[in-house]
N, C-alpha and C. Protein backbone atom coordinates (compact mmCIF):
# COMPACT_ATOMS: atom_id res chain seq x y z
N UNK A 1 133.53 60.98 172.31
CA UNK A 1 132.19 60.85 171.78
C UNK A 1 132.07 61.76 170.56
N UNK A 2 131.53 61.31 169.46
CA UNK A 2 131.41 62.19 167.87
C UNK A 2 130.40 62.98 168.20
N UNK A 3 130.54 63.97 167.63
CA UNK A 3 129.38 65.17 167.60
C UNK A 3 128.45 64.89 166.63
N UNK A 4 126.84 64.83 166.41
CA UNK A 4 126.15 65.20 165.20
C UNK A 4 126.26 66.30 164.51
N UNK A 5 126.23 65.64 163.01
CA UNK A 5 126.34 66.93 162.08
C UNK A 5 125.40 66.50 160.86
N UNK A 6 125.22 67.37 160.61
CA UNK A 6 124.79 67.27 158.75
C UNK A 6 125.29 67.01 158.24
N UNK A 7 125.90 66.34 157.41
CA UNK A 7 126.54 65.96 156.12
C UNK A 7 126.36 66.95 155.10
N UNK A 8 125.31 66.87 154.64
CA UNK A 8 124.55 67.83 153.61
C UNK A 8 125.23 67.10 151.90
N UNK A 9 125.07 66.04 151.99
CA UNK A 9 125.41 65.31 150.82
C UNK A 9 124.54 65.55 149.48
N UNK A 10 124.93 65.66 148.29
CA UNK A 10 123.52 66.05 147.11
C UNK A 10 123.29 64.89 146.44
N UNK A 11 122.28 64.86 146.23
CA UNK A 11 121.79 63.40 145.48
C UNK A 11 120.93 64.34 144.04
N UNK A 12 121.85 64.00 142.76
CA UNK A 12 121.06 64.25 141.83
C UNK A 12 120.43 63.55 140.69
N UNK A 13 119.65 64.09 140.26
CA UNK A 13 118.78 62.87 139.02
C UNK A 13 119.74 62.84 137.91
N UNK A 14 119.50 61.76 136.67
CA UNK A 14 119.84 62.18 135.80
C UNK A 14 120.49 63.02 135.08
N UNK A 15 119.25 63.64 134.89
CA UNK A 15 119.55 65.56 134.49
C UNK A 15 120.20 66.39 134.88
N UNK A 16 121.11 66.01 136.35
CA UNK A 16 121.88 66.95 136.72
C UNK A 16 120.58 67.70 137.66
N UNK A 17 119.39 67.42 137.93
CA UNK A 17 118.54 68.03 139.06
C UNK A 17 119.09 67.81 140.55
N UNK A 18 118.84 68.58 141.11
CA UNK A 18 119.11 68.85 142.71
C UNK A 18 118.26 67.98 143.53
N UNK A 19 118.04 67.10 143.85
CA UNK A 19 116.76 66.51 144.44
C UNK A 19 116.43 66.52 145.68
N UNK A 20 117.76 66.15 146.55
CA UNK A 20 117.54 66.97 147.96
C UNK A 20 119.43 66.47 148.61
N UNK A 21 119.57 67.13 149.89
CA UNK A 21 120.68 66.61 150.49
C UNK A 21 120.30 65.62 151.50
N UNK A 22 121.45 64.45 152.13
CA UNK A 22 121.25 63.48 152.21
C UNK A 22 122.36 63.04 153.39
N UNK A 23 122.27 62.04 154.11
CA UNK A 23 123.66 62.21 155.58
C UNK A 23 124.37 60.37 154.80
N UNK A 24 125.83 61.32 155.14
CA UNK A 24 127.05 60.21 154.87
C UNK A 24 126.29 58.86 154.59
N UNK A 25 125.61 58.46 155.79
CA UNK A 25 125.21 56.88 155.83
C UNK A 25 124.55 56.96 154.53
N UNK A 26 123.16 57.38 154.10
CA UNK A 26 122.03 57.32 153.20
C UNK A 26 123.39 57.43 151.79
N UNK A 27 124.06 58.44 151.35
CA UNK A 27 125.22 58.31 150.58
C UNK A 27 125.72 57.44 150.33
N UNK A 28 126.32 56.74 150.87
CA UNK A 28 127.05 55.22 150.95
C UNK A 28 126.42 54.33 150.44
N UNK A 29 125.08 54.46 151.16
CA UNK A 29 124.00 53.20 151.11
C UNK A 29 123.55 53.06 149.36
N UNK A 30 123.36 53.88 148.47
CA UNK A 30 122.88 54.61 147.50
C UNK A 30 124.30 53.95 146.93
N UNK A 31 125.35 54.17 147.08
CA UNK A 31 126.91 53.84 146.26
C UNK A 31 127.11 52.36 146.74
N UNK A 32 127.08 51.59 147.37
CA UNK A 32 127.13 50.32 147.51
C UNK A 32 125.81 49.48 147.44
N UNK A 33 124.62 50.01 146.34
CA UNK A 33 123.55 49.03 146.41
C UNK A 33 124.15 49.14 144.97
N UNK A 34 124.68 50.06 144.07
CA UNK A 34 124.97 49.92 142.68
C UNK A 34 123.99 51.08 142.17
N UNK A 35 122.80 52.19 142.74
CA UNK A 35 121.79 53.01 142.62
C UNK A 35 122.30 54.21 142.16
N UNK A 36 123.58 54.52 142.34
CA UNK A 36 123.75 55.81 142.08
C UNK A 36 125.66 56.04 142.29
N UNK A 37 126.21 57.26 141.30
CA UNK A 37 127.79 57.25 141.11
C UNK A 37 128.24 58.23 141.47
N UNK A 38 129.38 58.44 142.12
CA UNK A 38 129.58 59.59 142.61
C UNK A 38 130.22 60.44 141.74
N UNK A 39 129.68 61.77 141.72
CA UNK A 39 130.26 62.63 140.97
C UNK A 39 130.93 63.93 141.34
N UNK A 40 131.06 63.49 142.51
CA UNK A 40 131.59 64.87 143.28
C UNK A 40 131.89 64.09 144.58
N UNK A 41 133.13 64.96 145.40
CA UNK A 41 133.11 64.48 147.11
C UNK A 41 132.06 64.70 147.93
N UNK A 42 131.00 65.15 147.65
CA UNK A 42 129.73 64.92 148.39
C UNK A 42 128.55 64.54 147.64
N UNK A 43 128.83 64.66 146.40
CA UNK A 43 127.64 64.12 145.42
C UNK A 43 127.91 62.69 144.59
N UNK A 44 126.06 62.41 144.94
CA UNK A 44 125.85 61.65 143.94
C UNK A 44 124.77 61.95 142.65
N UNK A 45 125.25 60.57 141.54
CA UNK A 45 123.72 61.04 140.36
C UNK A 45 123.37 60.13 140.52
N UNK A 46 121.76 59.74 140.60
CA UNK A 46 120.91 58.34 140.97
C UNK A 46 121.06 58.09 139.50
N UNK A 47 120.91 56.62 139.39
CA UNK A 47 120.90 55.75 138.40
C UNK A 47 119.71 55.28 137.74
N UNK A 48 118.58 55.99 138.28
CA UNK A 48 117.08 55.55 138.25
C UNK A 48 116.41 56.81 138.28
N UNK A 49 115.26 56.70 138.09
CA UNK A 49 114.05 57.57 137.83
C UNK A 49 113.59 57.97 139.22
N UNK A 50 113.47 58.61 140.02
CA UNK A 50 112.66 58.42 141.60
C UNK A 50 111.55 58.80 141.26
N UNK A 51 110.54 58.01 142.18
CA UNK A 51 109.46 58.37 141.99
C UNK A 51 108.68 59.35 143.26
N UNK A 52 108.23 60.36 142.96
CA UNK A 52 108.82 61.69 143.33
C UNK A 52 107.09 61.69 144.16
N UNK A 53 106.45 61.67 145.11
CA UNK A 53 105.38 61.97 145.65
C UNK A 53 104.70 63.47 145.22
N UNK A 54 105.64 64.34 146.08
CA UNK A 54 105.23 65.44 146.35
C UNK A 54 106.95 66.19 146.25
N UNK A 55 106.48 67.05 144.73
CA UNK A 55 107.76 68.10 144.14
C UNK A 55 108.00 69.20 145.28
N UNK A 56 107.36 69.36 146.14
CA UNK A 56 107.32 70.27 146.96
C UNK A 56 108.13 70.02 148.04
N UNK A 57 108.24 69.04 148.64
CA UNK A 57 108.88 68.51 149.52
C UNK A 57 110.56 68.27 149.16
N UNK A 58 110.60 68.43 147.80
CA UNK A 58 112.05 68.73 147.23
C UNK A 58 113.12 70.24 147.01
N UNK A 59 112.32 70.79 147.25
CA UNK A 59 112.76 72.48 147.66
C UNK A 59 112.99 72.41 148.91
N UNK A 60 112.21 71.85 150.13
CA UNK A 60 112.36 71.79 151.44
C UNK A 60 113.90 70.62 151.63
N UNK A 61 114.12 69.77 150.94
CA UNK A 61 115.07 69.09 151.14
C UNK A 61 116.46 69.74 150.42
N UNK A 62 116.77 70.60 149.80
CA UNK A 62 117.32 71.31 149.52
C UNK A 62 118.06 72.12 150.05
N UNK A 63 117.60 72.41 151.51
CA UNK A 63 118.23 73.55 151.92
C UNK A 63 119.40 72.65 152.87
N UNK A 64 120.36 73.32 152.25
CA UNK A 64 122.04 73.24 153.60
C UNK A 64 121.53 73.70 154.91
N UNK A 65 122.13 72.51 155.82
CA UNK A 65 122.08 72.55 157.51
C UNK A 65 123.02 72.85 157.75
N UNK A 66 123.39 73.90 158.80
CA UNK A 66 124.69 74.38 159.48
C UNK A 66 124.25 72.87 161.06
N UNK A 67 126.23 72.82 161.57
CA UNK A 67 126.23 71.69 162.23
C UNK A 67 126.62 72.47 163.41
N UNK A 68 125.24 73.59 163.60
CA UNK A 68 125.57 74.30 165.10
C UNK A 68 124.34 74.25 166.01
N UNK A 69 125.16 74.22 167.50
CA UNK A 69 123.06 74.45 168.46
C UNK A 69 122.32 75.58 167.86
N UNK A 70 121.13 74.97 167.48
CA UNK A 70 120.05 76.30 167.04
C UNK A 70 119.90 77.07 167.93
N UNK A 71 120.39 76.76 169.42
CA UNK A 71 120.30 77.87 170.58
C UNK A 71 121.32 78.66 170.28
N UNK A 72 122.75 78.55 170.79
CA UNK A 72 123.64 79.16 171.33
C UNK A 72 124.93 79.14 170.14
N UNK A 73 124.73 78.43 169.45
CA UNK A 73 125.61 78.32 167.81
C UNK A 73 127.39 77.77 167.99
N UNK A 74 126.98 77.24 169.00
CA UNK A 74 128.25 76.45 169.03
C UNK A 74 128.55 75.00 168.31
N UNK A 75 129.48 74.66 167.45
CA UNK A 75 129.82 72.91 166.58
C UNK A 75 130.29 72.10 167.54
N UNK A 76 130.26 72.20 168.82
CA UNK A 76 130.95 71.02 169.53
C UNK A 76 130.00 70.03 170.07
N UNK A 77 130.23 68.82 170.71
CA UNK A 77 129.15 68.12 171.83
C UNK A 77 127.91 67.86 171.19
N UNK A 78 127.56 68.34 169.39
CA UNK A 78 125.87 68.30 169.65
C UNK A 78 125.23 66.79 169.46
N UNK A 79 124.01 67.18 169.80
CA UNK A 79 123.24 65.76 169.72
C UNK A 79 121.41 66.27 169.14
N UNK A 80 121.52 65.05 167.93
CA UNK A 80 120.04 64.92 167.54
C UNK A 80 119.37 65.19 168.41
N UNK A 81 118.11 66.35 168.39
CA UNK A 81 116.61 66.42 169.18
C UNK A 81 115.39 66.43 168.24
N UNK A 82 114.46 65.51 168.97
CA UNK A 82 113.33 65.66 168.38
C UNK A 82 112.33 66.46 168.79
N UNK A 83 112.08 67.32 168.23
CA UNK A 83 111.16 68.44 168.73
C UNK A 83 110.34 67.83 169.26
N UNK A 84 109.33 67.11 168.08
CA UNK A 84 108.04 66.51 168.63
C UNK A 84 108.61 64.83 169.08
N UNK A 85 108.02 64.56 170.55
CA UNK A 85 108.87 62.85 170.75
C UNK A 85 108.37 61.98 170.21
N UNK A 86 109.43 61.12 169.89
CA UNK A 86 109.08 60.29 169.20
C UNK A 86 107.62 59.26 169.51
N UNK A 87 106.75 59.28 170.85
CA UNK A 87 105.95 58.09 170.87
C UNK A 87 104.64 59.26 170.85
N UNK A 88 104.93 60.35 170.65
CA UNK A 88 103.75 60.84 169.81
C UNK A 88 103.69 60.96 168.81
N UNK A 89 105.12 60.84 168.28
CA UNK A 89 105.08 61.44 166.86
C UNK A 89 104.34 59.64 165.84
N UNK A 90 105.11 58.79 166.82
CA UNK A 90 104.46 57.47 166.18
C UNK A 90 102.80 57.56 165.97
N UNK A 91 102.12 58.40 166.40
CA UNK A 91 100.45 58.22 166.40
C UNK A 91 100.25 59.36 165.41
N UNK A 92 101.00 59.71 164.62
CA UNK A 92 100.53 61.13 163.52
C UNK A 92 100.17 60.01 162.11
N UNK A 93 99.48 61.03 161.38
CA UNK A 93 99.13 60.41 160.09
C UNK A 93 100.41 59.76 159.22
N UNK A 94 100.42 58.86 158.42
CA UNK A 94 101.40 58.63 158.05
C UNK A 94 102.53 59.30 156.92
N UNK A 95 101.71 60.48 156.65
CA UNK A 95 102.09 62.14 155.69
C UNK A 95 103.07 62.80 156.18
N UNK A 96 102.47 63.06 157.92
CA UNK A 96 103.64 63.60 158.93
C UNK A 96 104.48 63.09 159.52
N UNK A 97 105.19 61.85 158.79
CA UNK A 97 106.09 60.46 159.48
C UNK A 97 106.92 60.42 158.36
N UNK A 98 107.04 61.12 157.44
CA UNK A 98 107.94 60.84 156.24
C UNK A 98 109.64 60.74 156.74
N UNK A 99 110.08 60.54 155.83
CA UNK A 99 111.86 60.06 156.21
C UNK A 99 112.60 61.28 156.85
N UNK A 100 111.75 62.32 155.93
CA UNK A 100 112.72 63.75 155.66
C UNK A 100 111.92 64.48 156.75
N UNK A 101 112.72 64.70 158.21
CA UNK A 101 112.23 64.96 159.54
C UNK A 101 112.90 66.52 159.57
N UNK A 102 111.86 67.59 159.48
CA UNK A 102 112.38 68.94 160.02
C UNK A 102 112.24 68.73 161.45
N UNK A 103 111.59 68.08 162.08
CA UNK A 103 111.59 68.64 163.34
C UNK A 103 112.58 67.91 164.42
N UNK A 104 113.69 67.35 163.46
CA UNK A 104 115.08 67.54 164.52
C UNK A 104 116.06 68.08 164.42
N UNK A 105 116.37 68.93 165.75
CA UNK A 105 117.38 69.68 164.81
C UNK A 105 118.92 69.17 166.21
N UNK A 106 119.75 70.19 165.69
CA UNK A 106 120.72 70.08 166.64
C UNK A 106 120.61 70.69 168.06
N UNK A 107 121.33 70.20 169.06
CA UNK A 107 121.66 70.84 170.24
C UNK A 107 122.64 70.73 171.10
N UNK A 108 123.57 71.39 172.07
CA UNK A 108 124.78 70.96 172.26
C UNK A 108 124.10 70.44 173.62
N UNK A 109 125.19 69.31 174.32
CA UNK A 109 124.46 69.10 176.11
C UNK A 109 123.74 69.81 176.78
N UNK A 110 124.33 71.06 177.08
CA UNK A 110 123.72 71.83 177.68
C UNK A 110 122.15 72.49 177.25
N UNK A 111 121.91 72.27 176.06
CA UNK A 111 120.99 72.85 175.64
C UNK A 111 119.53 71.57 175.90
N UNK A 112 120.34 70.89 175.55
CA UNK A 112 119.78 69.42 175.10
C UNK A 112 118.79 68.88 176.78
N UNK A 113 119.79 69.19 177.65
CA UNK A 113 119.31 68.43 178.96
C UNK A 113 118.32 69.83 179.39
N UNK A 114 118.31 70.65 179.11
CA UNK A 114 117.18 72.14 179.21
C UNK A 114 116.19 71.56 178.23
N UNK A 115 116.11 70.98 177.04
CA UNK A 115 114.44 70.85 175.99
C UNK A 115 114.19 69.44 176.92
N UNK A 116 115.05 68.51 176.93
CA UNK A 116 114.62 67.61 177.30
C UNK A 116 113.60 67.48 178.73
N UNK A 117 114.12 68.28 179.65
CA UNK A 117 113.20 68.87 181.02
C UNK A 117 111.95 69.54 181.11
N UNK A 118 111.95 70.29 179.74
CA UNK A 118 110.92 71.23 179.19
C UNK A 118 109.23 70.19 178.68
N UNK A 119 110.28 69.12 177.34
CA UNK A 119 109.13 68.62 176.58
C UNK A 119 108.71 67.57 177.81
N UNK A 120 109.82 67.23 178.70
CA UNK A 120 108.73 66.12 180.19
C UNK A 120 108.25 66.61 180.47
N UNK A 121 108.23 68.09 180.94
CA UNK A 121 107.05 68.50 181.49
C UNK A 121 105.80 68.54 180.68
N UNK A 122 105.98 68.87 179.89
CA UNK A 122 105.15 69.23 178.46
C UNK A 122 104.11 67.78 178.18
N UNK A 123 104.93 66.35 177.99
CA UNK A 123 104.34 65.32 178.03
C UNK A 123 103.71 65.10 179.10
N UNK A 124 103.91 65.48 180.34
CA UNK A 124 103.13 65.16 181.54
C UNK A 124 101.99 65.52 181.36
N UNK A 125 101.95 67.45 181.40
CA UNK A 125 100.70 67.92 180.91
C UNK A 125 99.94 67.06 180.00
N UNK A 126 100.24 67.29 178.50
CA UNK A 126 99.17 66.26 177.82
C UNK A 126 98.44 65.00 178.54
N UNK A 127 99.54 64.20 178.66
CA UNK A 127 98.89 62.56 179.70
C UNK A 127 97.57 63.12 180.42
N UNK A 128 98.26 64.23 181.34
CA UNK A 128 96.96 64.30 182.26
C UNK A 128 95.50 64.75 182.29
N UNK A 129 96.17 65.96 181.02
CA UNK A 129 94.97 66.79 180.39
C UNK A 129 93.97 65.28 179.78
N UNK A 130 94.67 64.71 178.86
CA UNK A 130 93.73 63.22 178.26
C UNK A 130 93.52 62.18 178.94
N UNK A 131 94.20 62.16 180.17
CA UNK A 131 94.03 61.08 181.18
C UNK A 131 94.27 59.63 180.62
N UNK A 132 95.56 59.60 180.38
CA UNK A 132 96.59 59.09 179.38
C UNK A 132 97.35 58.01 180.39
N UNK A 133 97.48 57.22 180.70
CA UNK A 133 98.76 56.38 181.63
C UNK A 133 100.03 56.75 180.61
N UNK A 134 100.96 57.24 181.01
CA UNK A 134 101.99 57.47 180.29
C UNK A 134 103.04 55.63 180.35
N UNK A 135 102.83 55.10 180.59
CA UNK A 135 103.44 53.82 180.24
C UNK A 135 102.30 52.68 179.61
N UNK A 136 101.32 52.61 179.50
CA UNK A 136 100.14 52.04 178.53
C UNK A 136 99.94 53.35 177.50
N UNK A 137 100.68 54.42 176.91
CA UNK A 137 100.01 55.55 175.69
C UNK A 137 100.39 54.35 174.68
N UNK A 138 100.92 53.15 174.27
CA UNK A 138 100.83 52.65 173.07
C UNK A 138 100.26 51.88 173.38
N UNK A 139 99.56 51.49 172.35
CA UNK A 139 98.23 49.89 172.55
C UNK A 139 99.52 48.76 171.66
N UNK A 140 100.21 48.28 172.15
CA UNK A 140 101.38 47.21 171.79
C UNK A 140 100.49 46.12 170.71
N UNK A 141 99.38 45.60 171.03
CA UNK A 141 98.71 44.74 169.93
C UNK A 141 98.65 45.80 168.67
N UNK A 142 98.35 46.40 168.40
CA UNK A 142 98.02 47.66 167.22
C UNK A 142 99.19 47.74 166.65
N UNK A 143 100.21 48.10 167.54
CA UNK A 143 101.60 48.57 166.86
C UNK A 143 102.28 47.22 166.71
N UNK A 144 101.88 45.95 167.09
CA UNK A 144 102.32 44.88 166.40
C UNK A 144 101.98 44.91 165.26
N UNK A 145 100.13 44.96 164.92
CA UNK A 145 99.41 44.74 163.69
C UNK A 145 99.89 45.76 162.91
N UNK A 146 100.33 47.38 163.00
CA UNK A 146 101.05 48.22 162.27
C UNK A 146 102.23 47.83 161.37
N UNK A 147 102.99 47.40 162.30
CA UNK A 147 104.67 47.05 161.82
C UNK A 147 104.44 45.82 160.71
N UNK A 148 103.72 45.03 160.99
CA UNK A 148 103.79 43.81 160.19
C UNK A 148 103.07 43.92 159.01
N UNK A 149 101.53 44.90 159.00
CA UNK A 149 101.37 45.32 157.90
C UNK A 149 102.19 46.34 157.18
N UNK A 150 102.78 47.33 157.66
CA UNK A 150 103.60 48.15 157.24
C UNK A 150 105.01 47.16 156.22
N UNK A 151 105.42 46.12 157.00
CA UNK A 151 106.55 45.33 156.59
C UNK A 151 105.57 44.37 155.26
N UNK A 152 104.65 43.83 155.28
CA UNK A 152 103.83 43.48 154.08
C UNK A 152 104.15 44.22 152.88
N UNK A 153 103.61 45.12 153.41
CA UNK A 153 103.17 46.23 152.01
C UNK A 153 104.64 46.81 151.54
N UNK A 154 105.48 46.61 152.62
CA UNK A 154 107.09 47.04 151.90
C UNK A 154 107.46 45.80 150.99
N UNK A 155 107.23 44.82 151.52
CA UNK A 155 107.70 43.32 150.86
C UNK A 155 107.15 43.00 149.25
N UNK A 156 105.54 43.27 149.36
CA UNK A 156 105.01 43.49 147.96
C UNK A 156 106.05 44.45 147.64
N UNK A 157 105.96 45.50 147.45
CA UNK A 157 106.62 46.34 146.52
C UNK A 157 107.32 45.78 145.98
N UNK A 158 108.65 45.13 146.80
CA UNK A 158 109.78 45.15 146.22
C UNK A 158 110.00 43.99 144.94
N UNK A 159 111.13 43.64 145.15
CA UNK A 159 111.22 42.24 144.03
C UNK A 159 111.50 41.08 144.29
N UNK A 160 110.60 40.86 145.61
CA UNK A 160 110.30 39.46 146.02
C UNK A 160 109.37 39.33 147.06
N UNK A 161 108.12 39.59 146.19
CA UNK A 161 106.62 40.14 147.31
C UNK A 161 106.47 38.31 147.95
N UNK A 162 106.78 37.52 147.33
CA UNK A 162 106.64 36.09 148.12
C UNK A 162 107.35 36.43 149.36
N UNK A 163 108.09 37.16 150.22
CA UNK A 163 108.77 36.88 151.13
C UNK A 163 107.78 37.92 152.89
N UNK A 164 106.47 38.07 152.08
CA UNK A 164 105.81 38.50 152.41
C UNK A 164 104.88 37.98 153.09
N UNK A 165 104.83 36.63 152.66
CA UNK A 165 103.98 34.82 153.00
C UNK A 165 104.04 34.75 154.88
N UNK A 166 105.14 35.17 155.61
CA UNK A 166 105.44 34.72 157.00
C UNK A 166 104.54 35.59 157.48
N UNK A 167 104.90 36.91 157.24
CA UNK A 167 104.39 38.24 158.14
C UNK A 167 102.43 37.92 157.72
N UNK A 168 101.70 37.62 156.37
CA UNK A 168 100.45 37.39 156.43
C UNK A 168 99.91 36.58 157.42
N UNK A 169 100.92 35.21 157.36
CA UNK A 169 100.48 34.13 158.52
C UNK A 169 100.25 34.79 159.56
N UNK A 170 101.13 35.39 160.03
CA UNK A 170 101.27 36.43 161.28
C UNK A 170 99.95 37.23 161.97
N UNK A 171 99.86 37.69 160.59
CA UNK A 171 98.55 38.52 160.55
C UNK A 171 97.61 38.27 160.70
N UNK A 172 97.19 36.91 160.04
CA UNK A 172 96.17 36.63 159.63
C UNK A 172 95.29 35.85 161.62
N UNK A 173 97.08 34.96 161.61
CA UNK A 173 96.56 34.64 163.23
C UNK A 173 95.92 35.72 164.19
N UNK A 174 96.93 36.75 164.23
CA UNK A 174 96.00 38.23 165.08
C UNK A 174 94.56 38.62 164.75
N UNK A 175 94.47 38.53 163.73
CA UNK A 175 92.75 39.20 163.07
C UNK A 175 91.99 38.01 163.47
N UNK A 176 92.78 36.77 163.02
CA UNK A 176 91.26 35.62 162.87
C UNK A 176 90.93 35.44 161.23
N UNK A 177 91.27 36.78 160.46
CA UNK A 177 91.18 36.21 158.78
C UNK A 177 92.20 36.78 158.36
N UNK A 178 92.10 36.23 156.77
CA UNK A 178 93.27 37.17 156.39
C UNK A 178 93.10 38.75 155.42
N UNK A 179 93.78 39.49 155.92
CA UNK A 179 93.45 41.10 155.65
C UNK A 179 93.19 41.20 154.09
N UNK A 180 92.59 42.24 153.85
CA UNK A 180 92.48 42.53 152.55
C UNK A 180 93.89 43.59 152.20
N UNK A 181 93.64 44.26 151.32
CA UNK A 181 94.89 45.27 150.62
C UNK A 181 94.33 46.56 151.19
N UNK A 182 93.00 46.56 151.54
CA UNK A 182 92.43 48.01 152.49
C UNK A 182 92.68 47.88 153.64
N UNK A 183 92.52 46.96 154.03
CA UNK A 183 92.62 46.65 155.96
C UNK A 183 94.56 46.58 155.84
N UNK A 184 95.24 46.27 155.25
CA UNK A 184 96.64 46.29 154.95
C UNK A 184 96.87 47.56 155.63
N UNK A 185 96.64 48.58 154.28
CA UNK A 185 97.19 49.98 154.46
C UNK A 185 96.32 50.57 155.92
N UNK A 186 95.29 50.14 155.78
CA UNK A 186 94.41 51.08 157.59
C UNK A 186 95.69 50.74 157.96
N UNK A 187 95.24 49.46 158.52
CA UNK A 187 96.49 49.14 159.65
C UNK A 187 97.83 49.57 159.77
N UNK A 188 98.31 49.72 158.51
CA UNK A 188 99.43 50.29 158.25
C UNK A 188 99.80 51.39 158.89
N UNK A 189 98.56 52.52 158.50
CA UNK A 189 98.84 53.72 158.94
C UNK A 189 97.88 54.01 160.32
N UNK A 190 97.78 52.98 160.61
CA UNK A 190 96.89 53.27 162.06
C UNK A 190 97.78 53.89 162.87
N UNK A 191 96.95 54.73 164.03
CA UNK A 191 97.39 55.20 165.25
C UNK A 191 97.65 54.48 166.12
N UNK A 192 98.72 53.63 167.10
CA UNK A 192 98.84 53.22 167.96
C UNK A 192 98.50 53.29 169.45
N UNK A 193 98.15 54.38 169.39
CA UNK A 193 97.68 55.26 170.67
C UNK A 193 96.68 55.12 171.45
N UNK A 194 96.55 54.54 172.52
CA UNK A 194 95.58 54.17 173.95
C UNK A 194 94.19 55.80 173.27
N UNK A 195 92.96 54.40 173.73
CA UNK A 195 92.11 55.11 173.45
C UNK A 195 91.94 56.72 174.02
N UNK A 196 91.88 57.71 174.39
CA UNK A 196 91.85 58.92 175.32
C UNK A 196 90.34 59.47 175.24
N UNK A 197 90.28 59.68 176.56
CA UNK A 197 89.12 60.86 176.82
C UNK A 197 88.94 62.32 176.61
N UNK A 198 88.30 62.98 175.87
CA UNK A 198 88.25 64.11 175.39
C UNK A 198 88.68 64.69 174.19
């Protein structure tokens, strides 16, 4: 079984800017769309302009990951953890859902089957404190209407927003009309999450 690691690949602009580091796969992906050339055994230079949200979030992507448990600092056995789990993390704003995830880090087995025991308990609490059914916490109609607007609004973007025509039908059947470009993005970034008490 392969261990997780960082890669810590550099992806730079133009200019020779630092923009952030990046894992093997995302590398590749970037060198076989034709987007970017490699200029080094772990670097690339993008071929394009990015369009950059928030400059701030590019200092944070910057920093080199060591490929050891943040517990006990051993490179063998480790495996991706998500601090925060993933079917809460699905109900955060869509700001705190970005690509570039601090809050997983490494852990070796042993460490791993200790958080994992910890955050169940942890999720239990919450459920009960909100009086939560922990197998109904997603409202499945919502996170249908999410994904498909979410997949819309990716489809416009790109360079063939016609292919966007199926998923409206889609939509339009769930609502009863068809969405506007505001009700798009709500939905988009809606919370999936069973109504809660308190």
């Amino acid at each position: 079984m392969s261990s997780a690691k960082y890669d810590n690949c550099a992806l730079y602009d133009r200019n020779n800017n630092l923009l952030g580091l990046c894992p093997r796969k995302r590398f590749e992906w970037y060198k076989s769309k034709g987007l970017a050339k490699e200029i080094g055994e772990n670097s690339l230079q993008l071929l394009f302009d990015p369009k950059i949200k928030n400059p701030e979030s590019i200092k944070k992507g910057c920093v080199r990951r060591e490929s050891i448990c943040v517990v006990c600092g051993i490179d063998e056995d480790l495996r991706r953890y998500h601090v925060v789990p993933l079917c809460f993390k699905k109900c955060f704003p869509a700001m705190l859902k970005s690509h570039v995830s601090y809050d997983i880090i490494l852990l070796c087995s042993e460490h791993m089957g200790n958080a994992n025991y910890y955050a169940d308990q942890y999720a239990a609490e919450i459920f009960e404190t909100y009086e939560v059914d922990k197998h109904t916490f997603i409202d499945s109609k919502k996170e249908t209407m999410r994904s498909i607007s979410h997949r819309i609004i990716r489809k416009r973007k790109s360079d063939y927003p016609e292919k966007a025509s199926d998923d409206i039908e889609k939509l339009t059947e769930i609502l009863g009309h068809t969405p506007t470009d505001e009700e798009l993005v709500e939905l988009s970034e809606s919370c999936i999450k069973k109504s809660c008490n308190g």
